[in-house]
PDB file of N, CA and C in Angstrom:
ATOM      1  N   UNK A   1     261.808 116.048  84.668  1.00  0.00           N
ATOM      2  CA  UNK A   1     262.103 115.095  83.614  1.00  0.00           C
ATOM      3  C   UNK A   1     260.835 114.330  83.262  1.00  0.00           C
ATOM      4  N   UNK A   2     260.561 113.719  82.216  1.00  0.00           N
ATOM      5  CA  UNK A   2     259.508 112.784  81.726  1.00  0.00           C
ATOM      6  C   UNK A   2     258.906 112.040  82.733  1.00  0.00           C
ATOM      7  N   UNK A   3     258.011 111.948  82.945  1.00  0.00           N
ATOM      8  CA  UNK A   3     257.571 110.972  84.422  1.00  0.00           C
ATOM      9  C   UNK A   3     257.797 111.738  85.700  1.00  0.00           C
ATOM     10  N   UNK A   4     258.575 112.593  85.890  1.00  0.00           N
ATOM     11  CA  UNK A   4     258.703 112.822  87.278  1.00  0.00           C
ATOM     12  C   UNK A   4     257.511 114.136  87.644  1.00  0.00           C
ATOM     13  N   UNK A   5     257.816 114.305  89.178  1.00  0.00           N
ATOM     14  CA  UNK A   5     256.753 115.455  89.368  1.00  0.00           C
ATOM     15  C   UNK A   5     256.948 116.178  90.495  1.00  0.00           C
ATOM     16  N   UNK A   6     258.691 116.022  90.399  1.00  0.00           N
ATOM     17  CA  UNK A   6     259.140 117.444  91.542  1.00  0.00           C
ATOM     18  C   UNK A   6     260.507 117.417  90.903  1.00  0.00           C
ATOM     19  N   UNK A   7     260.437 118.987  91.335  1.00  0.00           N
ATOM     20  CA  UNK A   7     262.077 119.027  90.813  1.00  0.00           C
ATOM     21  C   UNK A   7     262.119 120.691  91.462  1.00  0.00           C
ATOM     22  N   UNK A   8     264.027 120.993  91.411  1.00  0.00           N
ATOM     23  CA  UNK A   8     264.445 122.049  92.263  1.00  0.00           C
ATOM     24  C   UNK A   8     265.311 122.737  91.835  1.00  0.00           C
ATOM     25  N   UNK A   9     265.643 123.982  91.900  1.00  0.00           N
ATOM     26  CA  UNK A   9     266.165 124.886  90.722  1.00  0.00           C
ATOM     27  C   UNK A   9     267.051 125.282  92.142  1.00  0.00           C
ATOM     28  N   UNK A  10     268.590 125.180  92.342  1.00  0.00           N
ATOM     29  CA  UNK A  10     269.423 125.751  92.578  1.00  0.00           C
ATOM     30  C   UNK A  10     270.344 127.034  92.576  1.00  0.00           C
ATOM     31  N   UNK A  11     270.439 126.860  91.761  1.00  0.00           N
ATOM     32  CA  UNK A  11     271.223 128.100  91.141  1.00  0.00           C
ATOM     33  C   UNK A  11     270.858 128.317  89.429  1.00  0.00           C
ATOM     34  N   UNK A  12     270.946 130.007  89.275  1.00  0.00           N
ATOM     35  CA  UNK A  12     270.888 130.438  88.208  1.00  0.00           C
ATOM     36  C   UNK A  12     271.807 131.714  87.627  1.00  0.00           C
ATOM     37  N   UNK A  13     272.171 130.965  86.332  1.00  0.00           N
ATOM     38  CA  UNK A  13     273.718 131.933  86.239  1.00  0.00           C
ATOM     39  C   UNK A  13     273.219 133.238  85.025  1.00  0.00           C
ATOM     40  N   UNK A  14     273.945 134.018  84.733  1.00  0.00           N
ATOM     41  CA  UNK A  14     273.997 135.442  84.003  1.00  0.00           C
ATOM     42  C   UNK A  14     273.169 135.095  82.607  1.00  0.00           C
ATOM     43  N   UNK A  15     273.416 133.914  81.778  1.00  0.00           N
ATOM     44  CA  UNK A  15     272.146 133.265  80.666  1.00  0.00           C
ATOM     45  C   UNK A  15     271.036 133.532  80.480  1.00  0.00           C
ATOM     46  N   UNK A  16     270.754 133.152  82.358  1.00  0.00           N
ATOM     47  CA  UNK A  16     269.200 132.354  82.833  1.00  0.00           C
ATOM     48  C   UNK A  16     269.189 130.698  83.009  1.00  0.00           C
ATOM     49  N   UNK A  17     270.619 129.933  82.894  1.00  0.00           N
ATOM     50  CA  UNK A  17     270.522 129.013  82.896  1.00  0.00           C
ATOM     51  C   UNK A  17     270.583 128.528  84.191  1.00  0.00           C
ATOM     52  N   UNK A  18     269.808 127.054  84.400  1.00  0.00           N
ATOM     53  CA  UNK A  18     269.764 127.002  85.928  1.00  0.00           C
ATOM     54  C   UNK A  18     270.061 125.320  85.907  1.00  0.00           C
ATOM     55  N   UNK A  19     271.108 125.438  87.267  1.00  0.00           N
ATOM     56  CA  UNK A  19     271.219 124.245  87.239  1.00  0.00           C
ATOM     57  C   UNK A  19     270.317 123.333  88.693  1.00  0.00           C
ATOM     58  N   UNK A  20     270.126 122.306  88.864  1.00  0.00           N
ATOM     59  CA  UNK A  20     269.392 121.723  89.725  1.00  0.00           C
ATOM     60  C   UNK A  20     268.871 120.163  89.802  1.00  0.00           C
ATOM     61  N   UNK A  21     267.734 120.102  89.982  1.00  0.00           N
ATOM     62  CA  UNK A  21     267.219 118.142  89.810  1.00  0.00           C
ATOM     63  C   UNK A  21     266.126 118.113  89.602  1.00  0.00           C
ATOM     64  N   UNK A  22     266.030 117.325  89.479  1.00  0.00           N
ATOM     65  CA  UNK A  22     264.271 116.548  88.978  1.00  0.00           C
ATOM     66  C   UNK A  22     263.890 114.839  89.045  1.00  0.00           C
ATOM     67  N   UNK A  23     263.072 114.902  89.860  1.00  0.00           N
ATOM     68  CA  UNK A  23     262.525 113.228  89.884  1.00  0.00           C
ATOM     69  C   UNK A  23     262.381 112.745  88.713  1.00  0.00           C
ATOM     70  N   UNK A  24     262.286 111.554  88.215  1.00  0.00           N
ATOM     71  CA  UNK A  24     262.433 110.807  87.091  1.00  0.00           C
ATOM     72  C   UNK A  24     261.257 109.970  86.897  1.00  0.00           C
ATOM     73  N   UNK A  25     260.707 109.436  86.086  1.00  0.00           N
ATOM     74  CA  UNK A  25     259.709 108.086  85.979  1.00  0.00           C
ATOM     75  C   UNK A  25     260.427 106.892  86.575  1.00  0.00           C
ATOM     76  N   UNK A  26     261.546 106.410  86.869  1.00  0.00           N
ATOM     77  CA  UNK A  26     261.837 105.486  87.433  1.00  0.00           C
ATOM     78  C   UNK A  26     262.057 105.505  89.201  1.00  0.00           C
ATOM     79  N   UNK A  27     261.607 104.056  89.596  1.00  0.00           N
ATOM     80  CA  UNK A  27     261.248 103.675  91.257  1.00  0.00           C
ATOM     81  C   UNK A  27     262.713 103.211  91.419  1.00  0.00           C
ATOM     82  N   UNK A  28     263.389 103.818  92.798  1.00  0.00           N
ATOM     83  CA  UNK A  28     264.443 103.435  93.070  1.00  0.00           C
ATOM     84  C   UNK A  28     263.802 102.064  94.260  1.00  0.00           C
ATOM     85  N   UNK A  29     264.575 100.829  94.007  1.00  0.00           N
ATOM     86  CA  UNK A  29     264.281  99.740  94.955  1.00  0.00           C
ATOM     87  C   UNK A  29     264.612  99.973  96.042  1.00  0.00           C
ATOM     88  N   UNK A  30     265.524 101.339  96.607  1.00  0.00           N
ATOM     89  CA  UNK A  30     265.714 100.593  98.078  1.00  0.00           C
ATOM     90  C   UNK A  30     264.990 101.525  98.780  1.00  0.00           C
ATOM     91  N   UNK A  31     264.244 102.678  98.313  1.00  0.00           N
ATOM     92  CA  UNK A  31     263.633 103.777  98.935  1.00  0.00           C
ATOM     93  C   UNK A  31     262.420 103.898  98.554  1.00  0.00           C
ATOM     94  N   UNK A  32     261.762 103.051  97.303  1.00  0.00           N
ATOM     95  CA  UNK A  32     260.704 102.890  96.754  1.00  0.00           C
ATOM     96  C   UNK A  32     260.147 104.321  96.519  1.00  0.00           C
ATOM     97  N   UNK A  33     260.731 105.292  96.090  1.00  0.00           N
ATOM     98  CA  UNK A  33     260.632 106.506  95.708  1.00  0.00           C
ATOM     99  C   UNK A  33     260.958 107.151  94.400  1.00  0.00           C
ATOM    100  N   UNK A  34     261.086 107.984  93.905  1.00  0.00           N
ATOM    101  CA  UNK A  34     261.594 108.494  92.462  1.00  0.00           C
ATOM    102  C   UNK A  34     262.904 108.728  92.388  1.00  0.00           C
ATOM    103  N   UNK A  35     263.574 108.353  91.237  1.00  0.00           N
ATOM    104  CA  UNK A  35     265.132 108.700  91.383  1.00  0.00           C
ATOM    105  C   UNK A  35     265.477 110.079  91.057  1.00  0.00           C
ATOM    106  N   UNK A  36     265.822 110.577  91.624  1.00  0.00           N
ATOM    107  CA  UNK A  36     266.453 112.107  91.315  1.00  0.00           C
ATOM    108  C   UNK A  36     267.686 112.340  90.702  1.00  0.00           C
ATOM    109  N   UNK A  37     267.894 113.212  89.509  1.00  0.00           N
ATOM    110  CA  UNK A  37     268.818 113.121  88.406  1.00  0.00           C
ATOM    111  C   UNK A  37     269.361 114.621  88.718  1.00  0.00           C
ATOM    112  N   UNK A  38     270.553 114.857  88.696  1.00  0.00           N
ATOM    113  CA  UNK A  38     271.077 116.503  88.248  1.00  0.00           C
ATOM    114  C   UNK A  38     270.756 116.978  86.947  1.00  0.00           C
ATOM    115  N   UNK A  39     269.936 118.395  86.652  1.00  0.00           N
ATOM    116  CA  UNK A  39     269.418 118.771  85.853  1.00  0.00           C
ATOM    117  C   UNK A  39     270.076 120.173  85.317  1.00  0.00           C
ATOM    118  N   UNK A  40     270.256 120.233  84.228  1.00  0.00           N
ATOM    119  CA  UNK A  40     270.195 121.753  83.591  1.00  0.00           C
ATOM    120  C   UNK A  40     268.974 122.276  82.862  1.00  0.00           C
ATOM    121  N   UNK A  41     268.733 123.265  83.267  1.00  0.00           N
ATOM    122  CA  UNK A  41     267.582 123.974  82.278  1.00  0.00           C
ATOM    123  C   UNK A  41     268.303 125.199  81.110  1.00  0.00           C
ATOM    124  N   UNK A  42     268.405 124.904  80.364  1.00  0.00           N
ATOM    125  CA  UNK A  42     268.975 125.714  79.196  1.00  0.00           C
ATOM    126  C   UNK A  42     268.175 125.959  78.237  1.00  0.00           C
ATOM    127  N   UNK A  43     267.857 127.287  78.039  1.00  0.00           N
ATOM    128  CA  UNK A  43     267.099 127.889  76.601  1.00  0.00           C
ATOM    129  C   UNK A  43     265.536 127.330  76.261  1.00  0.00           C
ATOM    130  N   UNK A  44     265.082 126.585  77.749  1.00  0.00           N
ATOM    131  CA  UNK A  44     263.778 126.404  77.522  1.00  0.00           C
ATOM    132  C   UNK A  44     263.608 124.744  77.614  1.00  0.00           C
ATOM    133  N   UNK A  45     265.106 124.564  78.249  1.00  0.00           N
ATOM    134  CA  UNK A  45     264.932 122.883  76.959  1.00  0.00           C
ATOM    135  C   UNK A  45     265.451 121.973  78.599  1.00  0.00           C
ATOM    136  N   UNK A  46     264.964 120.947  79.338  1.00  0.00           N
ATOM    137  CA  UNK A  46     265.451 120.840  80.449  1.00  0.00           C
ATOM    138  C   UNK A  46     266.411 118.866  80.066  1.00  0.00           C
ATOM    139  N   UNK A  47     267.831 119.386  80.738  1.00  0.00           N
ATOM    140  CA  UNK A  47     268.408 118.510  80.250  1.00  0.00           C
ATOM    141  C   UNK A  47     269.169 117.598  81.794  1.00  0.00           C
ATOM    142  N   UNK A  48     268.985 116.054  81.264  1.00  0.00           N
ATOM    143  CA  UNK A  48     269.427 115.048  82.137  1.00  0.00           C
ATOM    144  C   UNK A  48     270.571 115.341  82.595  1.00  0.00           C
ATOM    145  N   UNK A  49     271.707 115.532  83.761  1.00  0.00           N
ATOM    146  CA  UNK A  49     272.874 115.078  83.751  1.00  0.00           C
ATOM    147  C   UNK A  49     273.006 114.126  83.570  1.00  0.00           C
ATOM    148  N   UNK A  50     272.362 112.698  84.517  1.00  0.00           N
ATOM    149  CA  UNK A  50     272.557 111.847  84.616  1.00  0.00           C
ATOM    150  C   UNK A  50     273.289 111.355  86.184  1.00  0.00           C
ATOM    151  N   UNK A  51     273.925 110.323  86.168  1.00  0.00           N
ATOM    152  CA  UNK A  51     275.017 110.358  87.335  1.00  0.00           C
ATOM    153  C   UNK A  51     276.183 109.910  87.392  1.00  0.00           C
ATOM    154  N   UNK A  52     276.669 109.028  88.465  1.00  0.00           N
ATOM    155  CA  UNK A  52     278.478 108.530  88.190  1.00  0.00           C
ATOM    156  C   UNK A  52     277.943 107.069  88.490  1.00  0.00           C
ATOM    157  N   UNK A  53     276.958 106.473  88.201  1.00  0.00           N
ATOM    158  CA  UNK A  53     276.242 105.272  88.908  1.00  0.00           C
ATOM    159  C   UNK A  53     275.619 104.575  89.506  1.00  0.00           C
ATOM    160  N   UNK A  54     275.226 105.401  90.549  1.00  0.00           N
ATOM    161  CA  UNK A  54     274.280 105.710  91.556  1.00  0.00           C
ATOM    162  C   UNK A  54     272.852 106.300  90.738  1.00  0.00           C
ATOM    163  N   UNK A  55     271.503 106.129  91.535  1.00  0.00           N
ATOM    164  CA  UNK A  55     270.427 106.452  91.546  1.00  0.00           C
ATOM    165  C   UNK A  55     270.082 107.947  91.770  1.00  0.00           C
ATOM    166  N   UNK A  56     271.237 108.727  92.164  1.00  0.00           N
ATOM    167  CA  UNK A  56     270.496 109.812  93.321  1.00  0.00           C
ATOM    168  C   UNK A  56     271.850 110.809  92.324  1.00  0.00           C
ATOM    169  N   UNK A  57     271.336 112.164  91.977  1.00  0.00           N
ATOM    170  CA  UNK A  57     272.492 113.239  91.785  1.00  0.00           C
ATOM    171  C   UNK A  57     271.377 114.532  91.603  1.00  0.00           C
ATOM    172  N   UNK A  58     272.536 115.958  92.237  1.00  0.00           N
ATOM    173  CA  UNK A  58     272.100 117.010  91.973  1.00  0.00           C
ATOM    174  C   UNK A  58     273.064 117.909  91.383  1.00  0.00           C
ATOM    175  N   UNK A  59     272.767 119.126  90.258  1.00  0.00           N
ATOM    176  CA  UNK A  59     273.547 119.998  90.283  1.00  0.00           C
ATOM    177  C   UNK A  59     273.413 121.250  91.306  1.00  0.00           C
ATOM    178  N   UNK A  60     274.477 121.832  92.024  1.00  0.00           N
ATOM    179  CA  UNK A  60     274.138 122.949  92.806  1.00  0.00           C
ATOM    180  C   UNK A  60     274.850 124.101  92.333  1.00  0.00           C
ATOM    181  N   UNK A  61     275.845 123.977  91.206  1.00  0.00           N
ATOM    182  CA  UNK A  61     276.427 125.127  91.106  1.00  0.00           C
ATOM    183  C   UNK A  61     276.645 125.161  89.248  1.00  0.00           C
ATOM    184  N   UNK A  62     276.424 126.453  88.519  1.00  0.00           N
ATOM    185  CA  UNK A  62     276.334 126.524  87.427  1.00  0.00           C
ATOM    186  C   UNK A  62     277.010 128.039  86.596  1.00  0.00           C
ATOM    187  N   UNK A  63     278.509 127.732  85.761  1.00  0.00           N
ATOM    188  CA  UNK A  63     279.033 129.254  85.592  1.00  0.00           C
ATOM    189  C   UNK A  63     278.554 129.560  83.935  1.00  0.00           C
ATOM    190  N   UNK A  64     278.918 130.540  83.494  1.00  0.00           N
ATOM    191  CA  UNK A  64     278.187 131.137  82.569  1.00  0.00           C
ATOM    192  C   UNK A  64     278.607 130.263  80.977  1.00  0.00           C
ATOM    193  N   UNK A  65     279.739 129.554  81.437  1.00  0.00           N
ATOM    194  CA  UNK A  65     279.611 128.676  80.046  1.00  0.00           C
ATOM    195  C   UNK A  65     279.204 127.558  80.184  1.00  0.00           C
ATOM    196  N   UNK A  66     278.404 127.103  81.233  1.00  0.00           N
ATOM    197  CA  UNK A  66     277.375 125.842  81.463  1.00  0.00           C
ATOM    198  C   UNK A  66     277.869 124.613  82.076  1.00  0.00           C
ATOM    199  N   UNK A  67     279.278 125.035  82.837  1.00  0.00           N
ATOM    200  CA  UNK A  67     279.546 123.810  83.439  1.00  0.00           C
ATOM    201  C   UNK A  67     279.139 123.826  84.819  1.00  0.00           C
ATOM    202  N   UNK A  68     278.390 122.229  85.219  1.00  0.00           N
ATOM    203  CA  UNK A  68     277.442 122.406  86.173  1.00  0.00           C
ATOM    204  C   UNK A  68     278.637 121.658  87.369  1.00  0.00           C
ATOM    205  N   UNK A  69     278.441 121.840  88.542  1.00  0.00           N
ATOM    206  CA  UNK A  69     279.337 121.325  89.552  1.00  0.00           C
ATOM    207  C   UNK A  69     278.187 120.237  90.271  1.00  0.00           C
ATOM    208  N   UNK A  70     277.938 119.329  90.801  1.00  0.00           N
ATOM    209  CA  UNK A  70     277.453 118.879  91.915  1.00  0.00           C
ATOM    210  C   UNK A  70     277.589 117.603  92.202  1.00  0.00           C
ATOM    211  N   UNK A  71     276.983 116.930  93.182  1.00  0.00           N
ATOM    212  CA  UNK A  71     277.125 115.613  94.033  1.00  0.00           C
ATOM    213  C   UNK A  71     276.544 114.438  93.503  1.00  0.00           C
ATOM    214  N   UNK A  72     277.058 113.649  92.600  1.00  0.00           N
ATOM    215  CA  UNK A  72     276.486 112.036  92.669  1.00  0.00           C
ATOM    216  C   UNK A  72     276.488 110.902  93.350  1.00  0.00           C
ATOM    217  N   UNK A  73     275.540 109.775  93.613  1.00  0.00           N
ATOM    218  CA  UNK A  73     275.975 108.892  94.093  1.00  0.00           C
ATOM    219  C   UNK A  73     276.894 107.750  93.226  1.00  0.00           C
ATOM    220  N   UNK A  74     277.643 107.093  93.601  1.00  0.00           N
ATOM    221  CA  UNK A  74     278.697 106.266  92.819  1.00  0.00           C
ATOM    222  C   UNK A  74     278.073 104.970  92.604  1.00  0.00           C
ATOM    223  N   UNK A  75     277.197 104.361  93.506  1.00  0.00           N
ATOM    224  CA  UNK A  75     276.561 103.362  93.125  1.00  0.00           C
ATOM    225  C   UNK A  75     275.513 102.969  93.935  1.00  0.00           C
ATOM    226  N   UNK A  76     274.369 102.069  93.775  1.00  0.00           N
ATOM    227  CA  UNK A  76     273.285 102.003  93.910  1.00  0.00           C
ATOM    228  C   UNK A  76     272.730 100.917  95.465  1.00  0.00           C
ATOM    229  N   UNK A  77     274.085 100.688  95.973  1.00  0.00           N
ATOM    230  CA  UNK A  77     273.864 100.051  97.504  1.00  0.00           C
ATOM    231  C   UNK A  77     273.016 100.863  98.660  1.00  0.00           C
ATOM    232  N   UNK A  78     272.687 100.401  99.564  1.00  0.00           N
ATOM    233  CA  UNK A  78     271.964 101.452 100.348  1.00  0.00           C
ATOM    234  C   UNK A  78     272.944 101.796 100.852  1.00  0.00           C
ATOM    235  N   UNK A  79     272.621 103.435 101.132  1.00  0.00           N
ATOM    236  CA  UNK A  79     273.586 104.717 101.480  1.00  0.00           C
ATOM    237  C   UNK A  79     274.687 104.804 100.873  1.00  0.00           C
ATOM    238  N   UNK A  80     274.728 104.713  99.677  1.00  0.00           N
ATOM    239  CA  UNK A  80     275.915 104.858  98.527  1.00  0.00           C
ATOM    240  C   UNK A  80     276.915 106.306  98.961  1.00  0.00           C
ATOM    241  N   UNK A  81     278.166 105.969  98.529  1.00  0.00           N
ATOM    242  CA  UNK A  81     279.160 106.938  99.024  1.00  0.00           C
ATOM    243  C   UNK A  81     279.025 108.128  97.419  1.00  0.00           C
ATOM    244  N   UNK A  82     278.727 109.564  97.816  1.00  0.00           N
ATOM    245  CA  UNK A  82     278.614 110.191  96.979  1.00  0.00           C
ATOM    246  C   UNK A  82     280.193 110.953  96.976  1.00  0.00           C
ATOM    247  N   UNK A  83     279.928 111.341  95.239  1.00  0.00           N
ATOM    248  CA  UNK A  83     281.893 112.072  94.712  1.00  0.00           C
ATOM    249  C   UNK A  83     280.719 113.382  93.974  1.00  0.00           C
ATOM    250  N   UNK A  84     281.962 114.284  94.238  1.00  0.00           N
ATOM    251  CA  UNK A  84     281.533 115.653  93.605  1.00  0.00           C
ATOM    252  C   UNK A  84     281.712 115.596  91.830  1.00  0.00           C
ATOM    253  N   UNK A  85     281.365 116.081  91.037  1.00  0.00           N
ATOM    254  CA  UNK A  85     281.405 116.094  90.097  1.00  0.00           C
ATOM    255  C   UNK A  85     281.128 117.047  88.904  1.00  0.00           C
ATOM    256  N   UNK A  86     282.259 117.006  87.573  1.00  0.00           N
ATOM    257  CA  UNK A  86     281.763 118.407  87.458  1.00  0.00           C
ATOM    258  C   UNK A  86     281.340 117.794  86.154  1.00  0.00           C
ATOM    259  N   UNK A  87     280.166 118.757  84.920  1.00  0.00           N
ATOM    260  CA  UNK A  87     279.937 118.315  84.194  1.00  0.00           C
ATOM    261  C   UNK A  87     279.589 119.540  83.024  1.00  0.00           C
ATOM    262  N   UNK A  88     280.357 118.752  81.862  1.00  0.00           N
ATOM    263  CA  UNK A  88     280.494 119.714  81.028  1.00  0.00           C
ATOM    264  C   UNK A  88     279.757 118.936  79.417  1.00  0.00           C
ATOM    265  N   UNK A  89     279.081 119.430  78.453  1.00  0.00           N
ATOM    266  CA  UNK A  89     279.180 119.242  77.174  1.00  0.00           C
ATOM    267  C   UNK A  89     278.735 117.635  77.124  1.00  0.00           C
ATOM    268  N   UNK A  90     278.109 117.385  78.190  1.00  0.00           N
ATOM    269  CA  UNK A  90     277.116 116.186  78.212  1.00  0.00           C
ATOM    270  C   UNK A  90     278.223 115.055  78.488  1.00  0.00           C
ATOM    271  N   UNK A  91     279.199 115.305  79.391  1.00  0.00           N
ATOM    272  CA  UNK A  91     279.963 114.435  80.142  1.00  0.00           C
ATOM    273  C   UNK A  91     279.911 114.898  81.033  1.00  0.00           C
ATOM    274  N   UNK A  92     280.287 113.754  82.153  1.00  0.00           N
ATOM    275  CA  UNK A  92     279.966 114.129  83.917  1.00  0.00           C
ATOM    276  C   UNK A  92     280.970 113.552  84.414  1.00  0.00           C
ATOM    277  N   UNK A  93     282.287 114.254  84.754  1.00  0.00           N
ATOM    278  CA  UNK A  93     283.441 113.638  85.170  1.00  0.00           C
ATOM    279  C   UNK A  93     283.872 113.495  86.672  1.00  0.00           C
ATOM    280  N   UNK A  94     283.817 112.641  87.652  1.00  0.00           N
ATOM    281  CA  UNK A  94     283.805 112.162  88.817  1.00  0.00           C
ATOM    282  C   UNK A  94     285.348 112.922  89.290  1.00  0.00           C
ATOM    283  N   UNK A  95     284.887 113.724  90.155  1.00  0.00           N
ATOM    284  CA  UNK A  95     285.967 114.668  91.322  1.00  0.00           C
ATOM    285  C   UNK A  95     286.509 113.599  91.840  1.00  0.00           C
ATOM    286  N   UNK A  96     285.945 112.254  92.304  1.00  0.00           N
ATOM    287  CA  UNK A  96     286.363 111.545  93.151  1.00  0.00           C
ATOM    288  C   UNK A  96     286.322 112.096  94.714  1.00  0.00           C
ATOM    289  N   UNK A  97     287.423 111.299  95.622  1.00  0.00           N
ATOM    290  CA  UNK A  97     287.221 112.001  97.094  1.00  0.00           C
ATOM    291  C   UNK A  97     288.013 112.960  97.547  1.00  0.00           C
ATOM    292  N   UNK A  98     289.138 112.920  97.106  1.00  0.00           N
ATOM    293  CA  UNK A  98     289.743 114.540  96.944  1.00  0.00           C
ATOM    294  C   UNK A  98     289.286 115.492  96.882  1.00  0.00           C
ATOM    295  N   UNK A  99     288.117 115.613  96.181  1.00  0.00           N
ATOM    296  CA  UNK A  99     287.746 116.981  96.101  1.00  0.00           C
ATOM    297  C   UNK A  99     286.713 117.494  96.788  1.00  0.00           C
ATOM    298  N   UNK A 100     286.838 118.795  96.797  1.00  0.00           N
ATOM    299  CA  UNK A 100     285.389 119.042  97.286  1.00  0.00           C
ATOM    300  C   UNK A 100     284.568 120.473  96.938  1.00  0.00           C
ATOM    301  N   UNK A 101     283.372 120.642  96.880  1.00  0.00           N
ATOM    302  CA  UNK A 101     282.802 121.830  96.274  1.00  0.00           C
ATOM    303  C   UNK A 101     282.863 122.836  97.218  1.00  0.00           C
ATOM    304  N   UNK A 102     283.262 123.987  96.458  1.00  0.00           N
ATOM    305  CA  UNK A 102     282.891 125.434  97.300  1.00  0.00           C
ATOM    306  C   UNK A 102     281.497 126.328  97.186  1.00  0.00           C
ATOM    307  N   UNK A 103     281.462 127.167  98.209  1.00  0.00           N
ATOM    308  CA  UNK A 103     280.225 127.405  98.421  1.00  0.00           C
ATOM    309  C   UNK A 103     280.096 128.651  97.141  1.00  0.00           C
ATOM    310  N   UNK A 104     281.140 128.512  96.485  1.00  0.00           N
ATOM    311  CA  UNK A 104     280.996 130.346  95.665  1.00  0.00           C
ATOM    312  C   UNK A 104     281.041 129.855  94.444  1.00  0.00           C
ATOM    313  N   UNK A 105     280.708 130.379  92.979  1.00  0.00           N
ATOM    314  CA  UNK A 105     281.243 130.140  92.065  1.00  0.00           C
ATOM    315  C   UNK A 105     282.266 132.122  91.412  1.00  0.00           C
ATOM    316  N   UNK A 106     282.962 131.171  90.786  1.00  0.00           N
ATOM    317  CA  UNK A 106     283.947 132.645  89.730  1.00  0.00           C
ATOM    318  C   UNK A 106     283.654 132.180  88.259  1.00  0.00           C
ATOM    319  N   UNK A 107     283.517 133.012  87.571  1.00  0.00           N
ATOM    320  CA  UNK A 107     283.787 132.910  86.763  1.00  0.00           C
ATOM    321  C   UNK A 107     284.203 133.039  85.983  1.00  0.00           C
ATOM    322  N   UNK A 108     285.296 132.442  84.356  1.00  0.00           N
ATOM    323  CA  UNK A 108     284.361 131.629  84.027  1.00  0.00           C
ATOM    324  C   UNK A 108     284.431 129.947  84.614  1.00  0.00           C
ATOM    325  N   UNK A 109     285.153 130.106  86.044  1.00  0.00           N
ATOM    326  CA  UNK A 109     285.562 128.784  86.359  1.00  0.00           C
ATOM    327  C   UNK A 109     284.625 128.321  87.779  1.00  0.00           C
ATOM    328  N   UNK A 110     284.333 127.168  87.615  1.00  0.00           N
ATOM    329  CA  UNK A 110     283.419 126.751  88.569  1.00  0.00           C
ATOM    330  C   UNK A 110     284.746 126.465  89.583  1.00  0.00           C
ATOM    331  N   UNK A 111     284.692 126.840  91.387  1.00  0.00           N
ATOM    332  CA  UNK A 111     285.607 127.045  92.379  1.00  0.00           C
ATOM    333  C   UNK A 111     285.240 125.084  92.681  1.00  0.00           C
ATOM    334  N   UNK A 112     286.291 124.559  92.722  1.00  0.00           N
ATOM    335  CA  UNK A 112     286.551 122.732  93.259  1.00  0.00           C
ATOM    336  C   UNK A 112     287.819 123.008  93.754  1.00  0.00           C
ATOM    337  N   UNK A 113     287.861 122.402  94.732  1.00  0.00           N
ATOM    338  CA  UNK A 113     289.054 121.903  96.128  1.00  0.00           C
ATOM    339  C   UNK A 113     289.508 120.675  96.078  1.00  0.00           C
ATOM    340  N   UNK A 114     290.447 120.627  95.456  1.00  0.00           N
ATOM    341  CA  UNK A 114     291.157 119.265  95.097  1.00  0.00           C
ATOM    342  C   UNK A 114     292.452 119.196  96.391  1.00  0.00           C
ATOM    343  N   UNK A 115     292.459 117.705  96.929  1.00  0.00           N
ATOM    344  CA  UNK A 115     293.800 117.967  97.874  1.00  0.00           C
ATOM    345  C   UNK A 115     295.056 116.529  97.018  1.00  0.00           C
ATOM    346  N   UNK A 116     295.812 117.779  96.769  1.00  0.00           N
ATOM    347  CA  UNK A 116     296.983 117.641  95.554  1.00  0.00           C
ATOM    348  C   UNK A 116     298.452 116.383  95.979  1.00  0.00           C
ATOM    349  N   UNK A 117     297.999 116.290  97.341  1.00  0.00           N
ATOM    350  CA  UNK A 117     299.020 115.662  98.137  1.00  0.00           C
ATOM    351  C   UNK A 117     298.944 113.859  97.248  1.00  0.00           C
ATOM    352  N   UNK A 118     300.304 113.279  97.078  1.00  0.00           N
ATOM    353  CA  UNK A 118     300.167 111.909  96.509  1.00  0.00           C
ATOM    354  C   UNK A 118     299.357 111.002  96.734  1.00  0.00           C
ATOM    355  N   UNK A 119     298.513 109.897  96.350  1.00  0.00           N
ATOM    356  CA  UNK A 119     297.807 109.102  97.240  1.00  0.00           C
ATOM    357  C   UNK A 119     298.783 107.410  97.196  1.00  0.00           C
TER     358      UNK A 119
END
């Protein structure tokens, strides 16, 4: 991303599109380090996820119509509690704690483990 000067390519789906992270120009205060954003690289063009609130997110999983699966932090306390999350069409919708990511993708559906029981 703009300012940053590491970043990590995860997975790459049937496109060429890859999903992953990238350090940012901005200093996180409690680690005095770069904030790391979940990233898509699509068609040449490398795009922010963003996060669910938190400083810290990655994408790790990516299916062929570009919805990216991975882990954000929820907010910016030290050792923030991270929710899985899936993100589609430049929204990033919070799994919450129910869920959880699988190690495989299908497609065209990214594989999430939701536990369905009432809360």
């Amino acid at each position: 991303l703009p300012g940053g000067n590491d970043s990590s390519a995860n997975v790459i789906n049937a496109r060429g599109w890859i999903a992953g992270g990238s350090t940012t120009s901005v200093i996180d205060p409690l680690t005095g380090g770069p904030v790391f954003h979940a990233v898509l690289w699509k068609d040449g063009e490398i795009i922010d996820l963003g996060t669910l609130g938190g400083n810290e997110s990655g994408g790790f999983y990516i299916n062929n119509e570009g919805q990216v699966v991975g882990a954000s932090a929820i907010n910016t306390t030290s050792n923030p509690p991270t929710h899985p999350f899936l993100w589609e069409n430049g929204v990033m919708l919070d799994l919450g704690t129910i869920c959880t990511l699988e190690s495989g993708v299908q497609d065209p559906f990214l594989t999430v483990t939701c536990d369905a029981r009432p809360l």
